[in-house]
C-alpha atoms as a PDB file:
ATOM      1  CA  UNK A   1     -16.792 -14.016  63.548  1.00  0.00           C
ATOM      2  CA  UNK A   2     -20.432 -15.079  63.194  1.00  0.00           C
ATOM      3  CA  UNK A   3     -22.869 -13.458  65.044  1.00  0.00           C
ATOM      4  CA  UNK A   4     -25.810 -15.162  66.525  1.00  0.00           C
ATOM      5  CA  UNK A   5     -29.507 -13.834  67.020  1.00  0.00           C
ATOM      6  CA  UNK A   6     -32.340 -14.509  68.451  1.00  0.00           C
ATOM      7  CA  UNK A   7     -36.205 -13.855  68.836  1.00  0.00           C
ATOM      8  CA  UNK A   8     -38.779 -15.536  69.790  1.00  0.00           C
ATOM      9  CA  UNK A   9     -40.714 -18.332  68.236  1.00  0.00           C
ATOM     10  CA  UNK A  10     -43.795 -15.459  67.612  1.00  0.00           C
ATOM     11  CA  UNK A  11     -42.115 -12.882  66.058  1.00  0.00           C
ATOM     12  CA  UNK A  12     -40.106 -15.226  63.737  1.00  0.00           C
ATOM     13  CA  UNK A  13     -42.934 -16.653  62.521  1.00  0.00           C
ATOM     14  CA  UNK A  14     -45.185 -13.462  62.156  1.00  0.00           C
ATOM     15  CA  UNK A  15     -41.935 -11.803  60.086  1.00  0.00           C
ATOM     16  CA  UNK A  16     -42.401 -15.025  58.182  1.00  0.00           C
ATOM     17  CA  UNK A  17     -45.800 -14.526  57.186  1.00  0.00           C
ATOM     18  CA  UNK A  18     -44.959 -11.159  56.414  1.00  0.00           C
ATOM     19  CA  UNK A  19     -42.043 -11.804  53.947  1.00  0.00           C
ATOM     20  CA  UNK A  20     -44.418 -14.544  52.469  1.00  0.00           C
ATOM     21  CA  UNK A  21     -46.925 -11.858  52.319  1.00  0.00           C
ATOM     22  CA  UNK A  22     -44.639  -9.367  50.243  1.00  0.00           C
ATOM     23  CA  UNK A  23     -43.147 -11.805  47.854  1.00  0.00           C
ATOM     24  CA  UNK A  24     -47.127 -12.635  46.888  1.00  0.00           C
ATOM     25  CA  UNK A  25     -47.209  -9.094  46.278  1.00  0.00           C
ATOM     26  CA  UNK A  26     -44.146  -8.887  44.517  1.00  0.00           C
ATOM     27  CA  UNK A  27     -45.302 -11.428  41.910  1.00  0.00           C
ATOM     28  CA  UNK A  28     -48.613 -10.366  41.678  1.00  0.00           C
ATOM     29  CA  UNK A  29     -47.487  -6.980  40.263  1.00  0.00           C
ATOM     30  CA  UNK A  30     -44.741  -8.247  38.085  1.00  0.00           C
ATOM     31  CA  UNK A  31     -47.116 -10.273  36.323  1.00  0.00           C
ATOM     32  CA  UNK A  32     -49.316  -7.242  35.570  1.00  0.00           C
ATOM     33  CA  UNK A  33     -46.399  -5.569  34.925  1.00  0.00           C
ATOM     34  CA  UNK A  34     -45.527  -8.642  32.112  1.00  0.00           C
ATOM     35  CA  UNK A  35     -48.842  -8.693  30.767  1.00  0.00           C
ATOM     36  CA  UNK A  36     -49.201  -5.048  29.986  1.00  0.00           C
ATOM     37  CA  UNK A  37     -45.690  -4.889  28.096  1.00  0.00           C
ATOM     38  CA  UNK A  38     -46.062  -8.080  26.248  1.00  0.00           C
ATOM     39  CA  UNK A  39     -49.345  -7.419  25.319  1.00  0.00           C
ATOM     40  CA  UNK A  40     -47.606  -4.573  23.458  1.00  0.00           C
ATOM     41  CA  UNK A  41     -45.263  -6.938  21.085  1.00  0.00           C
ATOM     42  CA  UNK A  42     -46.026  -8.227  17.841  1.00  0.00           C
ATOM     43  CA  UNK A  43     -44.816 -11.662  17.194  1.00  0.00           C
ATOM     44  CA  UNK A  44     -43.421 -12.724  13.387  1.00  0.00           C
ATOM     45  CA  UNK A  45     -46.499 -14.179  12.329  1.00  0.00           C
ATOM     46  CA  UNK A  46     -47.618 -11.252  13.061  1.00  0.00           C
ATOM     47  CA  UNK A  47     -45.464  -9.025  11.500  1.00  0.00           C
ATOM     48  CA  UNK A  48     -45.075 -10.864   8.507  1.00  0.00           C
ATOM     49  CA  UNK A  49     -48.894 -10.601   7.824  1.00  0.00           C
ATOM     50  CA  UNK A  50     -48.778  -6.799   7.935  1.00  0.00           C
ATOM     51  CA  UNK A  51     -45.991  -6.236   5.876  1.00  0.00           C
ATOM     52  CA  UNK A  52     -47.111  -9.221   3.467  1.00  0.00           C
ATOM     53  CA  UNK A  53     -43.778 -10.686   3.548  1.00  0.00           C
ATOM     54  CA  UNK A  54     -42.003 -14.194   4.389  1.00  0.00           C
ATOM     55  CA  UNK A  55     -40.749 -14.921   7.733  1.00  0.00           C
ATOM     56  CA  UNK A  56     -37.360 -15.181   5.880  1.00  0.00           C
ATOM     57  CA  UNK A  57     -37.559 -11.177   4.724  1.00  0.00           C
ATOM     58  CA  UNK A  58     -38.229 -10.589   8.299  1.00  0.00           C
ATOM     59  CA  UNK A  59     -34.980 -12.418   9.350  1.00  0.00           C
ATOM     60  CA  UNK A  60     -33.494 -10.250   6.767  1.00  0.00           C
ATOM     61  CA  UNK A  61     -35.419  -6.824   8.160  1.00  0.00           C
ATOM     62  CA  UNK A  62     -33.611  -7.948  11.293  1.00  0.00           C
ATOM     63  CA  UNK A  63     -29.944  -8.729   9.702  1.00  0.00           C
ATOM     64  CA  UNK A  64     -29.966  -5.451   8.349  1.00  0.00           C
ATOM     65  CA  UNK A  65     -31.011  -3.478  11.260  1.00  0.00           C
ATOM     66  CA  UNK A  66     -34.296  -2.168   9.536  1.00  0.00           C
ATOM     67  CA  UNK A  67     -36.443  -3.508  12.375  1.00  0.00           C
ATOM     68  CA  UNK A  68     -35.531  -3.272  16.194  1.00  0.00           C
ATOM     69  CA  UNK A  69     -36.657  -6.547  18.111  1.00  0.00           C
ATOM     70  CA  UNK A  70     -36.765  -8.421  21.326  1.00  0.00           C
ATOM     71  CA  UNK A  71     -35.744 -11.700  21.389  1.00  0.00           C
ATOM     72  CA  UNK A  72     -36.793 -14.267  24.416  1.00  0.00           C
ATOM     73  CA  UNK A  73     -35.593 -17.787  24.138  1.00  0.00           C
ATOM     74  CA  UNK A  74     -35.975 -18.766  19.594  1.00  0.00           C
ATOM     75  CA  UNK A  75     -38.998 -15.969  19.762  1.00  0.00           C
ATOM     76  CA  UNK A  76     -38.823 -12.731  18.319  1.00  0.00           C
ATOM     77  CA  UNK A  77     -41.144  -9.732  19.339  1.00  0.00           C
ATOM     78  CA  UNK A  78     -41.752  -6.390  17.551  1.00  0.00           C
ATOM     79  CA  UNK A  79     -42.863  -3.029  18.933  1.00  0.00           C
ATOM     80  CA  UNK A  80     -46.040  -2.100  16.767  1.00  0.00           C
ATOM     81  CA  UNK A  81     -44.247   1.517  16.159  1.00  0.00           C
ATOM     82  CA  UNK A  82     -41.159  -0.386  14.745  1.00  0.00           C
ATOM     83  CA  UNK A  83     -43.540  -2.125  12.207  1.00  0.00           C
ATOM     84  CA  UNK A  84     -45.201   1.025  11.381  1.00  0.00           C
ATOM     85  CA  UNK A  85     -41.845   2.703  10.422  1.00  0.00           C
ATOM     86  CA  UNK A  86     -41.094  -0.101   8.491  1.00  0.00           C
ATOM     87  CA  UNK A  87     -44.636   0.428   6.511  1.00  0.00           C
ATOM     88  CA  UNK A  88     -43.967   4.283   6.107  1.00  0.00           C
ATOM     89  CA  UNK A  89     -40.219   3.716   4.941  1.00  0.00           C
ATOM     90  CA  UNK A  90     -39.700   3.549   1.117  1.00  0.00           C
ATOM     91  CA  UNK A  91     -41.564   0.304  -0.559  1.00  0.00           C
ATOM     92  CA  UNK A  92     -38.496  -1.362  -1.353  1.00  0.00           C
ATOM     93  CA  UNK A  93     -38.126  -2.441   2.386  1.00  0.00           C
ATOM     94  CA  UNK A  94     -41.178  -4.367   2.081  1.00  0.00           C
ATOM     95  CA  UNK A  95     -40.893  -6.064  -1.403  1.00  0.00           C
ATOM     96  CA  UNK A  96     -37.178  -6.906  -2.466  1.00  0.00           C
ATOM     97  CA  UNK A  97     -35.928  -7.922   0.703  1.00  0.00           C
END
């Protein structure tokens, strides 16, 4: 059984200002929110720089579960601690991969 309510035309529209109010809000902060984590993540350029290795010992890094990652969409994002571990971990990590 559907149940019907009503209000008036005011208070509709003022609770529709308000939810358009909110969602503003709402976006507002999860684009801080976005900015202040990605800002965090290294991309492979990147990471391949620091380590001074090829983008296809990265892939490798990654294959073997040496180096935790995000992936969004093709791209691939490291935590700068991750990288660091990967520095302070035995040499071979970083040359005969």
């Amino acid at each position: 059984m559907t149940e019907v309510i009503t209000i008036e035309r005011r208070a509709f529209e003022q609770l529709l200002q308000e939810i358009q109010l909110l969602t503003a809000r709402v976006e507002t902060l999860s684009r801080r929110c976005q900015d202040r984590k990605l800002s965090k993540w290294i991309t492979n350029e990147e990471v391949c720089e620091l380590l001074r290795i090829s983008p296809r010992s990265l892939q490798e890094l990654r294959y073997k579960h040496r180096i935790s990652y995000a992936q969004i969409g093709r791209k691939f994002y490291y935590r700068p601690e991750e990288v660091e571990l990967v520095l302070r971990q035995s040499g071979t990590y970083i040359n005969d991969v």
